[in-house]
Protein backbone atom coordinates (compact mmCIF):
# COMPACT_ATOMS: atom_id res chain seq x y z
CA UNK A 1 160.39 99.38 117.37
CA UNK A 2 160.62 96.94 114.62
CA UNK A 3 162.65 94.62 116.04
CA UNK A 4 160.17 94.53 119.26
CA UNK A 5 157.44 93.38 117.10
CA UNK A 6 159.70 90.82 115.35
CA UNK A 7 160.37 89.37 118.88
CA UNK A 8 157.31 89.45 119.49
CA UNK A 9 156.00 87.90 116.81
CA UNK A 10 158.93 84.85 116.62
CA UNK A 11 157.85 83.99 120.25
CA UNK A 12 154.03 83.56 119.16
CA UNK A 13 155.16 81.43 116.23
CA UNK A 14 157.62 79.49 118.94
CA UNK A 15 154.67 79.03 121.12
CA UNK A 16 152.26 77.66 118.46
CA UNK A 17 154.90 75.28 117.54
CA UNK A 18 155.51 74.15 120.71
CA UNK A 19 152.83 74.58 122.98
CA UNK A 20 149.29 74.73 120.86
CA UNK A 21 149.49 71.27 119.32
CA UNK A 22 149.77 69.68 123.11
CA UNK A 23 146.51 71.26 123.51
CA UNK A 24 144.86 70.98 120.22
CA UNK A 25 145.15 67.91 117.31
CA UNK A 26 145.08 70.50 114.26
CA UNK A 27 145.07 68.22 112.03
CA UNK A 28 141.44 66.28 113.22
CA UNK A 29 140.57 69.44 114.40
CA UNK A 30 138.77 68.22 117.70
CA UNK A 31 140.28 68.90 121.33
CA UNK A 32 143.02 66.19 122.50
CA UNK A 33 143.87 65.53 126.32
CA UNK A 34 145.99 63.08 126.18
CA UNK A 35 149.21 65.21 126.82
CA UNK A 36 147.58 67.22 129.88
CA UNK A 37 149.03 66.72 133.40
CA UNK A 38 147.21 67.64 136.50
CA UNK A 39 150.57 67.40 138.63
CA UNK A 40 150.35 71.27 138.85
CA UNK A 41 147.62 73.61 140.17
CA UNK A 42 148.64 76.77 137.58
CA UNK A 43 148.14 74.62 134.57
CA UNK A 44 144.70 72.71 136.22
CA UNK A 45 143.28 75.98 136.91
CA UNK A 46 144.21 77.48 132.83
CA UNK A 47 141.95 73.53 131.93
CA UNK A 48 139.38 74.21 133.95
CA UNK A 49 138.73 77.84 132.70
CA UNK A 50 138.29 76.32 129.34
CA UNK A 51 135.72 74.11 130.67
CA UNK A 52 138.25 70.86 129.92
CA UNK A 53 138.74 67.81 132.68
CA UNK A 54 141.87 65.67 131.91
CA UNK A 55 140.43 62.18 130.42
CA UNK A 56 143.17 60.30 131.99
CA UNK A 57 146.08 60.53 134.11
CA UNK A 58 149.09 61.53 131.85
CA UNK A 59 151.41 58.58 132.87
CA UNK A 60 148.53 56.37 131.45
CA UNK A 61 148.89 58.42 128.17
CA UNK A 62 148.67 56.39 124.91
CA UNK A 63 152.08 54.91 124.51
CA UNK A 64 153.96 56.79 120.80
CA UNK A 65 153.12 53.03 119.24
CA UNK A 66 149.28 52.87 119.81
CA UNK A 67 149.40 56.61 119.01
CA UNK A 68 150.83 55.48 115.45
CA UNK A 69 148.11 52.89 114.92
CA UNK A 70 145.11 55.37 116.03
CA UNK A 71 146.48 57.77 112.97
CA UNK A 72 146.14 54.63 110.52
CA UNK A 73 142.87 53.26 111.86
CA UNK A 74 141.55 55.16 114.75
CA UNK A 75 138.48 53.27 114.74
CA UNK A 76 140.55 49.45 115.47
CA UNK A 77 142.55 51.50 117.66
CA UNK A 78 140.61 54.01 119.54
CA UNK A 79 141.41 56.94 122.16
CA UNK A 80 139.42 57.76 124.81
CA UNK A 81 138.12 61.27 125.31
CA UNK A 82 135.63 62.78 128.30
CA UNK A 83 132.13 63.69 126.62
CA UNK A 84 132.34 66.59 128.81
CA UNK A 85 130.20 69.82 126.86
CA UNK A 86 127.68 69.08 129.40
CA UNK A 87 124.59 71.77 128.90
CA UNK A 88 124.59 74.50 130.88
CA UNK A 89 120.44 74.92 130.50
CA UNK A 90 118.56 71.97 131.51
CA UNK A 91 117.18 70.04 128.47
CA UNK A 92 113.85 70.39 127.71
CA UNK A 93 111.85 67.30 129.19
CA UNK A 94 110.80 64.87 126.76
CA UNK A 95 108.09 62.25 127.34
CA UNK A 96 109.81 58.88 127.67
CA UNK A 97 108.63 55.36 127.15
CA UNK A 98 108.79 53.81 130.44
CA UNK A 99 107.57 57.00 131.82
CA UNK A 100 104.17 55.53 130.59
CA UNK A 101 101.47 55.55 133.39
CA UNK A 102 101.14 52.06 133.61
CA UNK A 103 104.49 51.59 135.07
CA UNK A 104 103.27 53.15 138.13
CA UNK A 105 102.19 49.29 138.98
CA UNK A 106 105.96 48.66 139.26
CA UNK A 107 105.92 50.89 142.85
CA UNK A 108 102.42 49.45 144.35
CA UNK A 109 104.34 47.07 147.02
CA UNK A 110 101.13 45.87 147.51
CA UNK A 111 100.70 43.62 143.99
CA UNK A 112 103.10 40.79 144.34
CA UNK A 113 106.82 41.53 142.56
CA UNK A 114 106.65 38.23 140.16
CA UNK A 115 103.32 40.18 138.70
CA UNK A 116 104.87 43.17 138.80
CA UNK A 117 108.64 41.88 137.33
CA UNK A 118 106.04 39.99 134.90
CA UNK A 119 103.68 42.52 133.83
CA UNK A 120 105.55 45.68 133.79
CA UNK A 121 109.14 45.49 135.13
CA UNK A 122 110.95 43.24 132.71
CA UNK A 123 109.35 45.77 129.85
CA UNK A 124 110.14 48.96 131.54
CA UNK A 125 113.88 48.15 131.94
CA UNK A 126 114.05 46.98 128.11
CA UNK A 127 112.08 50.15 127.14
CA UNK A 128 115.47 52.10 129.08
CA UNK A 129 117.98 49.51 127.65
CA UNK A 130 116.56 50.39 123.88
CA UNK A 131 116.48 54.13 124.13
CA UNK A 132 119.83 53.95 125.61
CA UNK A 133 121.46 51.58 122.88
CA UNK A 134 119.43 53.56 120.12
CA UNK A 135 121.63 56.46 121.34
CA UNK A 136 125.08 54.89 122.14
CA UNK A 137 125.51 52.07 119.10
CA UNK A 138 126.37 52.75 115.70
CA UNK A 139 124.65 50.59 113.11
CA UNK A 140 125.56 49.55 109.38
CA UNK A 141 128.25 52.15 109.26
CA UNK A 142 131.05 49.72 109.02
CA UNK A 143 133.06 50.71 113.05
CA UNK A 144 133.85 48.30 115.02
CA UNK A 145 132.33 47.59 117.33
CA UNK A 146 134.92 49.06 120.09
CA UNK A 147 133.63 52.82 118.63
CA UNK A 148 130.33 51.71 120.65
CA UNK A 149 129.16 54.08 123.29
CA UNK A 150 131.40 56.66 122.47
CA UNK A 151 129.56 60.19 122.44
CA UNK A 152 131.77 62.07 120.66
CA UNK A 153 131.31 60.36 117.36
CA UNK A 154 127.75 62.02 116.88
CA UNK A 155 128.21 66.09 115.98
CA UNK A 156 126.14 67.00 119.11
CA UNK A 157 127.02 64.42 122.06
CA UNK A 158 124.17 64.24 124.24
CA UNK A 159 125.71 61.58 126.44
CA UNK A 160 128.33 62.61 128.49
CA UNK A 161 130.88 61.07 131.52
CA UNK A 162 131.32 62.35 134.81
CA UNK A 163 135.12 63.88 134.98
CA UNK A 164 137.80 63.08 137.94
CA UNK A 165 137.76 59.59 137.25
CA UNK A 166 141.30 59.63 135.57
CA UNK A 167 143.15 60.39 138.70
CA UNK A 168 143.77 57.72 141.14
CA UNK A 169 144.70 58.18 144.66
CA UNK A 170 148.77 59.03 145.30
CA UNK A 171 151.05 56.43 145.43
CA UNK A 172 148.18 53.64 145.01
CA UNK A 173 149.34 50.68 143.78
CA UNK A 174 147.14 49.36 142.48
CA UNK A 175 145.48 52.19 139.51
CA UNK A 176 141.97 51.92 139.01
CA UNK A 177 141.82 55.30 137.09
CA UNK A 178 140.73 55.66 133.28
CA UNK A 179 142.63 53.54 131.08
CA UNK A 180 143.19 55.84 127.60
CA UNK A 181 141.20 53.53 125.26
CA UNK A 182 138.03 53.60 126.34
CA UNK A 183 137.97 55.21 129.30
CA UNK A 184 137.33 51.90 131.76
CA UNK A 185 137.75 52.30 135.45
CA UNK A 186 138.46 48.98 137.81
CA UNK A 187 135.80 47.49 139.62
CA UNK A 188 135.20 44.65 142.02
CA UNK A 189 137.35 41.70 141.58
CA UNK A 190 135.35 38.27 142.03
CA UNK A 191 135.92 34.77 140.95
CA UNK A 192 134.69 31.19 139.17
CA UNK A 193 132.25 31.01 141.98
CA UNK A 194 130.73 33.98 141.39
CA UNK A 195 130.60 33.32 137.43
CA UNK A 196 128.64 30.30 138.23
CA UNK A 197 125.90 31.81 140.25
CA UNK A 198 127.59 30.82 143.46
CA UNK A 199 127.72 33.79 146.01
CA UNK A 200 131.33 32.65 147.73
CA UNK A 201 134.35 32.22 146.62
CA UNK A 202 136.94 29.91 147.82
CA UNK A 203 139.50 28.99 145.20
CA UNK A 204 143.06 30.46 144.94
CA UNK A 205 143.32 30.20 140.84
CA UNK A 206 146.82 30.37 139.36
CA UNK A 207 148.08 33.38 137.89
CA UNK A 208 146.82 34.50 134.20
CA UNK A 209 149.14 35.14 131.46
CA UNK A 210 148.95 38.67 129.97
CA UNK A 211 147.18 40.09 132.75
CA UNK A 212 148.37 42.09 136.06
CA UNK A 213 147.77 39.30 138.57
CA UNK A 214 148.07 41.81 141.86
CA UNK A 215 145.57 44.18 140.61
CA UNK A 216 143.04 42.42 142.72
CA UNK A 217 143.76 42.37 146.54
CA UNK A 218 142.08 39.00 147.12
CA UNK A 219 144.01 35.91 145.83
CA UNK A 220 140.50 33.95 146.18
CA UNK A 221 138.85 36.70 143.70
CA UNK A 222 141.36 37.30 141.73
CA UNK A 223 139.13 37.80 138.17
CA UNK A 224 139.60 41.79 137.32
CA UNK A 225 136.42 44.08 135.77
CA UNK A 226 136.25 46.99 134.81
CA UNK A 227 133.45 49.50 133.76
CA UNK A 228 132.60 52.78 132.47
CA UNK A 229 129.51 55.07 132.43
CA UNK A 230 127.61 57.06 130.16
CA UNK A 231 124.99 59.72 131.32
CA UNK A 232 122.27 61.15 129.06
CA UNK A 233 122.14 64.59 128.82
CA UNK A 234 119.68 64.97 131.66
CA UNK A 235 122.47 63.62 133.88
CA UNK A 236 125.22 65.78 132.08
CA UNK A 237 123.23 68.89 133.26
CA UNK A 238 123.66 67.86 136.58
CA UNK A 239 127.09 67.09 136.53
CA UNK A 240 127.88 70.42 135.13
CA UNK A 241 126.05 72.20 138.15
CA UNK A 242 127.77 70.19 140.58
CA UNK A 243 130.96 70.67 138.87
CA UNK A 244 130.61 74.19 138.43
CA UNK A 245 130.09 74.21 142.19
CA UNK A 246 133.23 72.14 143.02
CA UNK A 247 135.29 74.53 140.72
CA UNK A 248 133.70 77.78 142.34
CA UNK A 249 137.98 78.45 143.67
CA UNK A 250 139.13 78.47 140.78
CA UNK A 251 136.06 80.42 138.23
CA UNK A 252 135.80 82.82 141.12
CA UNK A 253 138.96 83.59 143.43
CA UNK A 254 138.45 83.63 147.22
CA UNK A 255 135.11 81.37 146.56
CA UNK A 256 134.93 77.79 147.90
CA UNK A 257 132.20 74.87 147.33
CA UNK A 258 129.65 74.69 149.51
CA UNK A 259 127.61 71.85 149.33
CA UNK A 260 125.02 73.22 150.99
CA UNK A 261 123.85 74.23 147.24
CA UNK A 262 124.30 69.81 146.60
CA UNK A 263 120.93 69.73 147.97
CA UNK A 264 119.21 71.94 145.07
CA UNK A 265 121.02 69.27 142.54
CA UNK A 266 118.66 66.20 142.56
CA UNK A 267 119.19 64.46 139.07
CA UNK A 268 115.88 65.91 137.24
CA UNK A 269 113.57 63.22 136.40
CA UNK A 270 114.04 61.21 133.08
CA UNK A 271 118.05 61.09 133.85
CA UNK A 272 119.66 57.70 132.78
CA UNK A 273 122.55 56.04 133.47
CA UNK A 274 124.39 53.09 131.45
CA UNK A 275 127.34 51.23 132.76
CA UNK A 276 129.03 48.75 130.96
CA UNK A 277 131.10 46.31 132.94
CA UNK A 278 134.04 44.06 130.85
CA UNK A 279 135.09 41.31 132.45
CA UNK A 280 139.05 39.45 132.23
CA UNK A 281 137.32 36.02 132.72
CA UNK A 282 138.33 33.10 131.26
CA UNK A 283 136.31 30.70 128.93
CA UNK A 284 137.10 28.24 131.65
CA UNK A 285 136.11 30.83 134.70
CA UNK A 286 132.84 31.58 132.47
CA UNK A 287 131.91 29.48 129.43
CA UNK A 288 129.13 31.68 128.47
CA UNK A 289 131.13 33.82 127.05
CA UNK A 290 132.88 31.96 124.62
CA UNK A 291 131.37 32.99 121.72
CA UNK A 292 130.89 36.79 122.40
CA UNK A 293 131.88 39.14 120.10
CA UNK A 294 131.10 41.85 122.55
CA UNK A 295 135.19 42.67 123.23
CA UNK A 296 137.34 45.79 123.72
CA UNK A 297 140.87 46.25 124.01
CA UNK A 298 141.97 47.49 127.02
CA UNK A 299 144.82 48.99 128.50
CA UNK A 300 144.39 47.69 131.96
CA UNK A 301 148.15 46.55 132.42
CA UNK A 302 149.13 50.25 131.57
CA UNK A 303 151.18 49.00 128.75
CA UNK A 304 153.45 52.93 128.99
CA UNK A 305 154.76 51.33 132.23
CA UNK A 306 155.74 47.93 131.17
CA UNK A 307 158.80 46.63 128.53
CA UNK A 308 156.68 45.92 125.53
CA UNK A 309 154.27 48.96 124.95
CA UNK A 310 154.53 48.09 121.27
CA UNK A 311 153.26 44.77 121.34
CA UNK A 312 149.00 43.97 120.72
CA UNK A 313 149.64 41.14 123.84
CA UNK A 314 150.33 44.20 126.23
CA UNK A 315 146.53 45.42 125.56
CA UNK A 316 144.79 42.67 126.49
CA UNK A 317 140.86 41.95 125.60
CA UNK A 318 137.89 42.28 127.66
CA UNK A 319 134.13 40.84 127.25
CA UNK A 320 131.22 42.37 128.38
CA UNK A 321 129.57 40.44 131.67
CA UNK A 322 127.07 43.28 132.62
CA UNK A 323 125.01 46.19 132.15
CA UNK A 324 123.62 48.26 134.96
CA UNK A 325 121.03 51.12 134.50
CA UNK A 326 120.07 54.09 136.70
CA UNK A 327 116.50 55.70 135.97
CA UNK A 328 115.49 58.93 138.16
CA UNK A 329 112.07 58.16 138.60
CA UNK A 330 109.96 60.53 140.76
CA UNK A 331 107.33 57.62 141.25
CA UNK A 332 110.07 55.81 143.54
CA UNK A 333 110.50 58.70 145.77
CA UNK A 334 108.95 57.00 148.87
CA UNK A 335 111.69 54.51 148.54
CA UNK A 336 115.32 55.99 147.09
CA UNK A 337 113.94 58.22 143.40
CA UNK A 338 115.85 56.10 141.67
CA UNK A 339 114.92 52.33 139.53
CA UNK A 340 118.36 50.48 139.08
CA UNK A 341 118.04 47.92 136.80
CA UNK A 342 120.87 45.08 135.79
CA UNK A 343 121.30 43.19 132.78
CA UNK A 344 124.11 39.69 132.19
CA UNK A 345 125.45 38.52 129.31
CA UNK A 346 123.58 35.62 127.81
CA UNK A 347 124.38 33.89 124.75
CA UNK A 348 120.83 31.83 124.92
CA UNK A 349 118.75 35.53 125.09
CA UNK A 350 118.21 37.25 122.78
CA UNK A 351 116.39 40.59 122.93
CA UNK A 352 115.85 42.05 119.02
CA UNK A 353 112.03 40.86 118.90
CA UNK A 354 112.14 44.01 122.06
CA UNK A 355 114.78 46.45 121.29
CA UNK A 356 116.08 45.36 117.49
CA UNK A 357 119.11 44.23 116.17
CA UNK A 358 122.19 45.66 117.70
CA UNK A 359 125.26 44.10 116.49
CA UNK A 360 125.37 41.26 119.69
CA UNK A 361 124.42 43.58 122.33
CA UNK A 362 121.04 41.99 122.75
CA UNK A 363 122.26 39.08 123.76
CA UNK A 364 121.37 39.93 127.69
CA UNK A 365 119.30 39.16 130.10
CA UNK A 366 117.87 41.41 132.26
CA UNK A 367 118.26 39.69 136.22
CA UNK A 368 115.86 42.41 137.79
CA UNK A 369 115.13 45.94 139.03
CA UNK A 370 115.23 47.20 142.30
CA UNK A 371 113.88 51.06 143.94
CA UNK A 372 114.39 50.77 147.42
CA UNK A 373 115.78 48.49 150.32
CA UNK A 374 113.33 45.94 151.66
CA UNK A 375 114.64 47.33 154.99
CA UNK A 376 111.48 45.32 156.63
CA UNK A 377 112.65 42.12 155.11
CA UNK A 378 114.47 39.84 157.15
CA UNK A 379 114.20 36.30 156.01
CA UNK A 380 116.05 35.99 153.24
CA UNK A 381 114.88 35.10 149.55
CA UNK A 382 113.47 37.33 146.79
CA UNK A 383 109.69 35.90 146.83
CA UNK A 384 109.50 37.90 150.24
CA UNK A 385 110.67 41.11 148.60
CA UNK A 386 108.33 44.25 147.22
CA UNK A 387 111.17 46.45 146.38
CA UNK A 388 113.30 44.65 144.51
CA UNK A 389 111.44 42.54 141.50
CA UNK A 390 113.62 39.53 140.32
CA UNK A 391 113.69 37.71 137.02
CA UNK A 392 112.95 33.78 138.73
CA UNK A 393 113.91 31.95 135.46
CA UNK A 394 118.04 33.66 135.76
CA UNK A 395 118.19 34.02 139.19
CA UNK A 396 119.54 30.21 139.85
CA UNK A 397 122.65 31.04 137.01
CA UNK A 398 123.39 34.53 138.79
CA UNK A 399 124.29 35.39 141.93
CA UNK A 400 122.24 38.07 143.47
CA UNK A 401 122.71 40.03 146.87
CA UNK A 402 122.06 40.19 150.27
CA UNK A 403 118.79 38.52 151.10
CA UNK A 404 118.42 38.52 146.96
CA UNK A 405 117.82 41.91 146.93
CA UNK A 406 119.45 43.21 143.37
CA UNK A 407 123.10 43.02 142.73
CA UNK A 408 124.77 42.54 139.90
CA UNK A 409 127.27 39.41 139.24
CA UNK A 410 130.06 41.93 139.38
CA UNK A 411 128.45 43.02 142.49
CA UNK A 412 129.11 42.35 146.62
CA UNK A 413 126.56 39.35 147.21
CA UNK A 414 126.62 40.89 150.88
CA UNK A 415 125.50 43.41 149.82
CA UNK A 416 122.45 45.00 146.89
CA UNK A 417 121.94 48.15 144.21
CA UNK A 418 121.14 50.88 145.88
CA UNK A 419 122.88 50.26 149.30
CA UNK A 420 125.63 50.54 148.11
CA UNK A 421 125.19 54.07 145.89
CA UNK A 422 122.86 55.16 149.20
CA UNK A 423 125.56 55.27 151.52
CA UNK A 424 129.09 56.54 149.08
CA UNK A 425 127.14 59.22 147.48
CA UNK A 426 127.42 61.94 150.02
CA UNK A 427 130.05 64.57 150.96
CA UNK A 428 130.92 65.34 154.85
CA UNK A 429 132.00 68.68 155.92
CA UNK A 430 133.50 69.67 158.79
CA UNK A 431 132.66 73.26 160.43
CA UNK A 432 135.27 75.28 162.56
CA UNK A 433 133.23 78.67 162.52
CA UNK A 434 130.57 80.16 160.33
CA UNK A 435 132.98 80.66 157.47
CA UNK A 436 134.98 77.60 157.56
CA UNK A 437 133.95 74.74 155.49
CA UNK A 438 136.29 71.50 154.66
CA UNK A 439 136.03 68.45 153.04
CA UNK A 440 136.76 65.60 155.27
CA UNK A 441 137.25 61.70 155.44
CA UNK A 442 133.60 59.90 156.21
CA UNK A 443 134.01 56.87 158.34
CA UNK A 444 131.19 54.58 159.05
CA UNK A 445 130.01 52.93 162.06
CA UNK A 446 130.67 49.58 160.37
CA UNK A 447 132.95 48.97 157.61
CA UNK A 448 130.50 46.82 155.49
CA UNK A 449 127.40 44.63 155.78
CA UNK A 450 127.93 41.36 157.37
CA UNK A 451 124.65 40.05 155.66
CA UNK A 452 125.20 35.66 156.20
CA UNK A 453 124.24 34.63 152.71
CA UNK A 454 123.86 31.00 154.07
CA UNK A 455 121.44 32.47 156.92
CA UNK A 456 117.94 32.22 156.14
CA UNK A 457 117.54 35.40 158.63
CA UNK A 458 119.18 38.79 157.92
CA UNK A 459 121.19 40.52 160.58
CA UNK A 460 118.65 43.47 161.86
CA UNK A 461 121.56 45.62 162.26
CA UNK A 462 122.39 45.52 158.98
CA UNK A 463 118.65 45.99 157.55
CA UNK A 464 118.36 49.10 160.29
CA UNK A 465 121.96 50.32 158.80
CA UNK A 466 123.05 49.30 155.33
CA UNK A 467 119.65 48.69 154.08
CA UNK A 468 117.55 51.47 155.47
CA UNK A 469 115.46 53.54 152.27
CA UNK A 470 116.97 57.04 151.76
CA UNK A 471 115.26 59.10 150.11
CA UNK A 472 116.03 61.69 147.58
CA UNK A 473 117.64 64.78 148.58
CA UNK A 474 118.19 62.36 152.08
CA UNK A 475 121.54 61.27 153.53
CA UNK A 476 123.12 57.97 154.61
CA UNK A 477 124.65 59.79 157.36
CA UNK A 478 123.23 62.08 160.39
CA UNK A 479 124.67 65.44 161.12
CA UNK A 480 126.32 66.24 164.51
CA UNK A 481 126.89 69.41 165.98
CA UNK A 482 130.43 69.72 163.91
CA UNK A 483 129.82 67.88 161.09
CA UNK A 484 127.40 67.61 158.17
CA UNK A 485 126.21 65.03 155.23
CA UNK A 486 125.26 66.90 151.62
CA UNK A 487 123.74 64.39 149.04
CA UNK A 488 124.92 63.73 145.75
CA UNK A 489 121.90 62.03 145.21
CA UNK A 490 122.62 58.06 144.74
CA UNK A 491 125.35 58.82 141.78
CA UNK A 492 128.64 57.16 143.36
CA UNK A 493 130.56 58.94 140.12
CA UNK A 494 130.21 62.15 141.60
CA UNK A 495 131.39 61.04 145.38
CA UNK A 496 134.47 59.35 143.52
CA UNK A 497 134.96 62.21 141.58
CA UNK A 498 134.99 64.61 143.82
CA UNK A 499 137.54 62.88 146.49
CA UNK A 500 139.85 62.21 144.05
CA UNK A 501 139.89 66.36 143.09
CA UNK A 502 139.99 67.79 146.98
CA UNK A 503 142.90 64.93 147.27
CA UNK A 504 145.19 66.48 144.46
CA UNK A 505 143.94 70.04 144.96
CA UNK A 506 143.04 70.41 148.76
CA UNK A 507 143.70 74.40 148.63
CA UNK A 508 140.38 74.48 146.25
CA UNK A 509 138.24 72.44 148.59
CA UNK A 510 139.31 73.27 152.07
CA UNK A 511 139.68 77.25 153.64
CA UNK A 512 143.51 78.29 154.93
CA UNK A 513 140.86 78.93 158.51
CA UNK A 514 140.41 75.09 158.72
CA UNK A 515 143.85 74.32 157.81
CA UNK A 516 145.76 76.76 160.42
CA UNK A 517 143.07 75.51 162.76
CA UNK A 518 144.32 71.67 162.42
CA UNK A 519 148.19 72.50 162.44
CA UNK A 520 147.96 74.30 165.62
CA UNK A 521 146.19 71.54 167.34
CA UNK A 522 148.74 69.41 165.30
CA UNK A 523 145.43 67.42 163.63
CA UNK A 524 146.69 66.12 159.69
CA UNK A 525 144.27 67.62 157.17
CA UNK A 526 142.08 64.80 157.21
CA UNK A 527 141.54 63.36 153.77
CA UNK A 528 137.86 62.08 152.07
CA UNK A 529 137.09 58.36 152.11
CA UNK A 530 136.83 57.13 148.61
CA UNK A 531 134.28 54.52 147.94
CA UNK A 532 134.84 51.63 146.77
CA UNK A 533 131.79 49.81 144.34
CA UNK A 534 130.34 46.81 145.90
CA UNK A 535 132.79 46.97 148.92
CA UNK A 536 136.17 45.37 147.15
């Protein structure tokens, strides 16, 4: 009997050894993913029971060297981890500032936009901007400034990021999945053209030094950006109800998702969005940003995977180019429910009479707001717009999108905001009988809009089509008698998100009914499309 419990007890003392600390750092005492691999469903489903999403894929894992430098000065050498102890209650709503009545004026289409943008729309999106940078950067504490907009240094995160971004899809080459130190996904490509408020680019550059010159499939846009996202913690109480819904196989066996329950998950009102987009541009491809001291180490080249992991030169720097905001706004309903706003680097703004001092991060400019389509408007030019307000006095610097509807400089110029997130952020299932529900690939009439941004006249097919208003709890697509569209409300995060989990796990998405079904008509289980921002 003795010698059972001392076996027993030298194989708990083996397994602390050996398998606790790739779980848990003991000695900071906070939760580390670095070491978890999603490669197998047994392990996935012991994470998810814990409530714990991977932050990035483990062959992107910090390499031993940077590991050595984050125990000496974790601040100049951060790891990224998910802000993912979403709350399970929704927060109790709080009155915010641009919730003030007078911004209603911003949604009367029929008060001309330059008095709106003038009046009330430049203010509302600095009123978001301030609340969000009051809440995401640390002041006269003495971090750098690359421990910025990272939740989990306050003791109660209540800004979170939406998980399944870390995985990229098999075999791509190309991996646009969370880098470890900050969490950055890639983005759109674009180019010197672009930079310069041009909205074309025609240039084959030469290959940069230090940088993974095929990351970006077009030699003529060949500048790489990358971005990540913080929600507050209205948005992280939605992404834990739609997660607990995608995760319904594996909390409760024999259960599947069903996104029928998607449509009871609009983002509540007051939810905000902030994504930062870092830019690999050159002081020759964009001499505004010479002088920034807005820069974070990346590791975009996935510095594990090449010869020198250990030297600084195989992390190479980033400077912020843009900052995009999401507000869910009931008083847009009519139009999408949602006010995006976007914000460029400008070294001649400077916002701290508005928001304060922040350390450089005021030096932006907002370029405009947008909370619908203009799907009406078809000669092109943003004086003709009522939906989308633009700021005149940047708009000649920046390139904007189709028609000069809002879009980002990061952004498709063929394209705007919101329709883009419109159409991605939906799920498609496929029906075989009452019980059978899969996940399957979305494929649009036409690939992308084919807006002429030379043309003073806009292609009616593509207002009728890309630029049509949805609205919320509305889809991009229309149901047929097979198949069905669920929203996921205008939040392209949770579309990505979710492909990228039915991909590596399609036994928790998909029934064995639909399956059998396919391999006797000898169909391939079809796979979800996976958006791609701004049409790469």
């Amino acid at each position: 009997m003795i010698c059972k419990y001392l076996i027993i007890a030298c194989f708990i003392i083996f397994y602390s050894i050996l398998v606790l600390p790739t779980v848990f750092d003991l000695s900071s005492g906070s939760t580390v993913f670095a070491e978890e691999t999603i490669q197998n469903e047994t392990f996935h489903t012991k994470l998810n029971s814990n409530k714990l999403f991977p932050s990035y894929l483990h062959i992107y894992a910090p390499t031993e060297w940077w590991r050595e430098k984050n125990k000496a000065n974790a601040e100049k050498y951060p790891i990224f981890q998910l802000s993912q102890n979403y709350p399970k209650n929704e927060p109790v709503q709080q009155s915010f500032p641009w919730q003030n009545p007078k911004y209603a004026n911003i949604f009367n289409v029929n008060k001309s936009a330059q008095e709106r943008w003038e009046k009330w729309g430049r203010e509302y999106l600095t009123e978001v901007l301030k609340y969000a940078y009051k809440e995401n950067i640390s002041l006269n504490d003495g971090r750098n400034i690359e421990n910025d907009w990272n939740p989990l240094l306050k003791d109660n995160p209540q800004w979170f990021h939406a998980p399944w971004l870390h995985a990229d899809k098999k075999n791509d080459p190309k991996p646009r999945g969370r880098e470890f130190i900050h969490g950055l996904t890639k983005e759109r490509c674009n180019c010197k053209e672009e930079l310069d408020g041009k909205s074309e680019c025609t240039e084959t550059p030469k290959p940069k030094p230090r940088f993974d010159n095929k990351a970006c499939s077009n030699p003529k846009e060949p500048i790489q950006n990358w971005g990540v996202a913080v929600f507050n913690n209205l948005g992280g109480y939605n992404i834990n109800r739609i997660w607990q819904e995608m995760t319904k196989y594996e909390n409760e066996k024999g259960q599947y998702p069903n996104p029928k329950n998607f449509k009871k998950m609009d983002f509540p009102d007051g939810t905000v969005i902030v994504k930062l987009l870092f830019t690999a541009a050159t002081n020759e491809e964009a001499a505004f940003l010479e002088k920034s001291n807005l820069v974070w180490r990346t590791d975009i080249n996935r510095a594990g995977l090449n010869s020198h992991p250990d030297e600084i030169e195989s992390y190479p720097t980033l400077r912020l180019l843009q900052i995009d905001l999401a507000v869910r706004d009931s008083r847009a309903d009519e139009f999408s429910g949602w006010v995006f706003g976007t914000f460029t680097y400008n070294p001649l703004r400077n916002l701290t009479k508005e928001i304060g001092k922040f350390d450089g991060w005021e030096k932006v400019e907002p370029l405009g707001l947008m909370f619908g389509n203009d799907p009406e408007v078809k000669v092109a030019g943003f004086k003709n717009l009522k939906e989308s307000l633009i700021n005149k006095d940047i708009e000649k610097t920046q390139h904007l999108g189709c028609g000069q509807r809002l879009n980002g400089t990061v952004d498709n110029p063929r394209s705007s905001c919101i329709a883009c997130h419109t159409r991605d952020a939906e799920v498609q299932i496929s029906k075989t009988d009452n019980h059978s529900i899969n996940f399957t690939e979305i494929k649009y009439k036409i690939s992308s809009p084919t807006c002429d941004i030379f043309e003073n006249t806009l292609d009616q097919t593509d207002l009728s089509y890309w630029f049509k208003n949805i609205k919320p709890l509305e889809t991009f697509s229309r149901k047929t008698k097979r198949v069905k569209y669920f929203p996921l409300h205008n939040v392209l995060q949770m579309q990505i998100g979710i492909t990228r989990y039915c991909d590596a796990f399609p036994n928790h998405c998909r029934d064995e009914n639909f399956k059998k079904t396919l391999k006797e008509t000898e169909i391939e289980t079809p796979q979800m499309k996976e958006s791609s921002r701004g049409e790469d």
